[in-house]
C-alpha atoms as a PDB file:
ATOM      1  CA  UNK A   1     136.282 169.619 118.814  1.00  0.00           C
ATOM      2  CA  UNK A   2     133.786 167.533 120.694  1.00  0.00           C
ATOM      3  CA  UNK A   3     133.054 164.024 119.445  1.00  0.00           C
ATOM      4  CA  UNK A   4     130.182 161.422 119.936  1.00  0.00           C
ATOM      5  CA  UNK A   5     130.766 157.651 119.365  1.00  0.00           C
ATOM      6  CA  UNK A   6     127.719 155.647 119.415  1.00  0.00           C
ATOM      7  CA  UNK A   7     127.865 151.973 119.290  1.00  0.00           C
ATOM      8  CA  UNK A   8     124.688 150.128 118.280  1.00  0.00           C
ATOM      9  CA  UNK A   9     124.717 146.613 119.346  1.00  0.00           C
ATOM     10  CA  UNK A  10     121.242 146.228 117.907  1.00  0.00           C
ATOM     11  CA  UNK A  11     122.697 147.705 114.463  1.00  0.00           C
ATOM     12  CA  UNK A  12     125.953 146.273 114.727  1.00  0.00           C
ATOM     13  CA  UNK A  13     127.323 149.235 113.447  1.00  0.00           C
ATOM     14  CA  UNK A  14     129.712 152.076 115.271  1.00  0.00           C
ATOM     15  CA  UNK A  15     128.450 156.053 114.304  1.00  0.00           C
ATOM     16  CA  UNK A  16     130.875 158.858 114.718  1.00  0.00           C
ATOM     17  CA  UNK A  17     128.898 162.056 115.214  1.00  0.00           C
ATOM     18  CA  UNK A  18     131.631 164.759 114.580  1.00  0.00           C
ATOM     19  CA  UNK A  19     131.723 168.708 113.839  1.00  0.00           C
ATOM     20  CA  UNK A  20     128.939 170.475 116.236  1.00  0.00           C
ATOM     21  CA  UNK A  21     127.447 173.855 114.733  1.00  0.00           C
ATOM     22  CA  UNK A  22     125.372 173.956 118.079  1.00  0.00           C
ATOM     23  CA  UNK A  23     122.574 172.406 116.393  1.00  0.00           C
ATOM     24  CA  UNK A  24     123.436 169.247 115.340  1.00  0.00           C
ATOM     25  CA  UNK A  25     126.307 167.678 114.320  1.00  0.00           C
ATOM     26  CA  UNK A  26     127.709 168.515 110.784  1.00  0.00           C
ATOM     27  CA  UNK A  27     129.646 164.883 110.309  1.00  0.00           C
ATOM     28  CA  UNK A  28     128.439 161.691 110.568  1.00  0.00           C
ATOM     29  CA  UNK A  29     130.441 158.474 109.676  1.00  0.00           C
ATOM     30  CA  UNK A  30     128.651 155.096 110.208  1.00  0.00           C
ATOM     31  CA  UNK A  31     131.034 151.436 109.696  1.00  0.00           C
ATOM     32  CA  UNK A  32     129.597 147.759 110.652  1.00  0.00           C
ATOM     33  CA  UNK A  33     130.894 145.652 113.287  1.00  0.00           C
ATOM     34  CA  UNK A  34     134.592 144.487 112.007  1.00  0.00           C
ATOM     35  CA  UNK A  35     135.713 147.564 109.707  1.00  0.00           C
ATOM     36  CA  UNK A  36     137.794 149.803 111.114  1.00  0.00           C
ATOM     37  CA  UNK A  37     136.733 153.887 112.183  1.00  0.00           C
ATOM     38  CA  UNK A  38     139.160 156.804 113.047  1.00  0.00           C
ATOM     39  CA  UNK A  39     138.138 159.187 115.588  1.00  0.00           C
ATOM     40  CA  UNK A  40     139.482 162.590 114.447  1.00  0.00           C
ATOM     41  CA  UNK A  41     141.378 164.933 116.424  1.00  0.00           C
ATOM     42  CA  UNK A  42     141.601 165.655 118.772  1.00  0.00           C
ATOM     43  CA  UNK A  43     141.343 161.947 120.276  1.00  0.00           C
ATOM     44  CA  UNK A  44     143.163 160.880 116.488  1.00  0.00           C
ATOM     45  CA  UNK A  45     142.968 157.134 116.856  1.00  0.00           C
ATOM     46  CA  UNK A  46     141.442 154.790 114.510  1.00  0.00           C
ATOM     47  CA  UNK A  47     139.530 151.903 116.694  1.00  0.00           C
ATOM     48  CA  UNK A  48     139.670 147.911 115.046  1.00  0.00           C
ATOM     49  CA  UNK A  49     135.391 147.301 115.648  1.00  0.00           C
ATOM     50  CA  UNK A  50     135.985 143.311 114.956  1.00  0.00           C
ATOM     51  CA  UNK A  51     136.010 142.559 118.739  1.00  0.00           C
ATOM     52  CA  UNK A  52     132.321 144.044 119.239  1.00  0.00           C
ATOM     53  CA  UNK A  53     130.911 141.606 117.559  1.00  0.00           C
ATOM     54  CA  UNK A  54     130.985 139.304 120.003  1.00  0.00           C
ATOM     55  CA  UNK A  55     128.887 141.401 122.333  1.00  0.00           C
ATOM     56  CA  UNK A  56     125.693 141.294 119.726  1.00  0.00           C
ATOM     57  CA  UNK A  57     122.888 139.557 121.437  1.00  0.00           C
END
């Protein structure tokens, strides 16, 4: 299942675009800068977002 992780510095806030239908994409999870977000299979990993807050300009 293809995945798209977008990180938005400007936002401060990580999106996970998930479940294609060849259109768009069916999921979308959005977290701020220090929560955590789990990428689902098949990566399966859940990524700690704290650190990216100290690349915000």
């Amino acid at each position: 299942m293809p995945l798209y992780l977008l990180i938005d510095r400007q936002a401060c806030q990580v999106v996970v675009y998930s479940e294609p239908d060849g259109a768009r994409y069916e999921n979308v999870h959005t977290v701020q800068f220090g929560k955590t977000v789990h990428l689902p299979d098949p990566v399966g990993i859940t990524l700690e977002t704290e650190q990216l807050k100290n690349w915000v300009s």
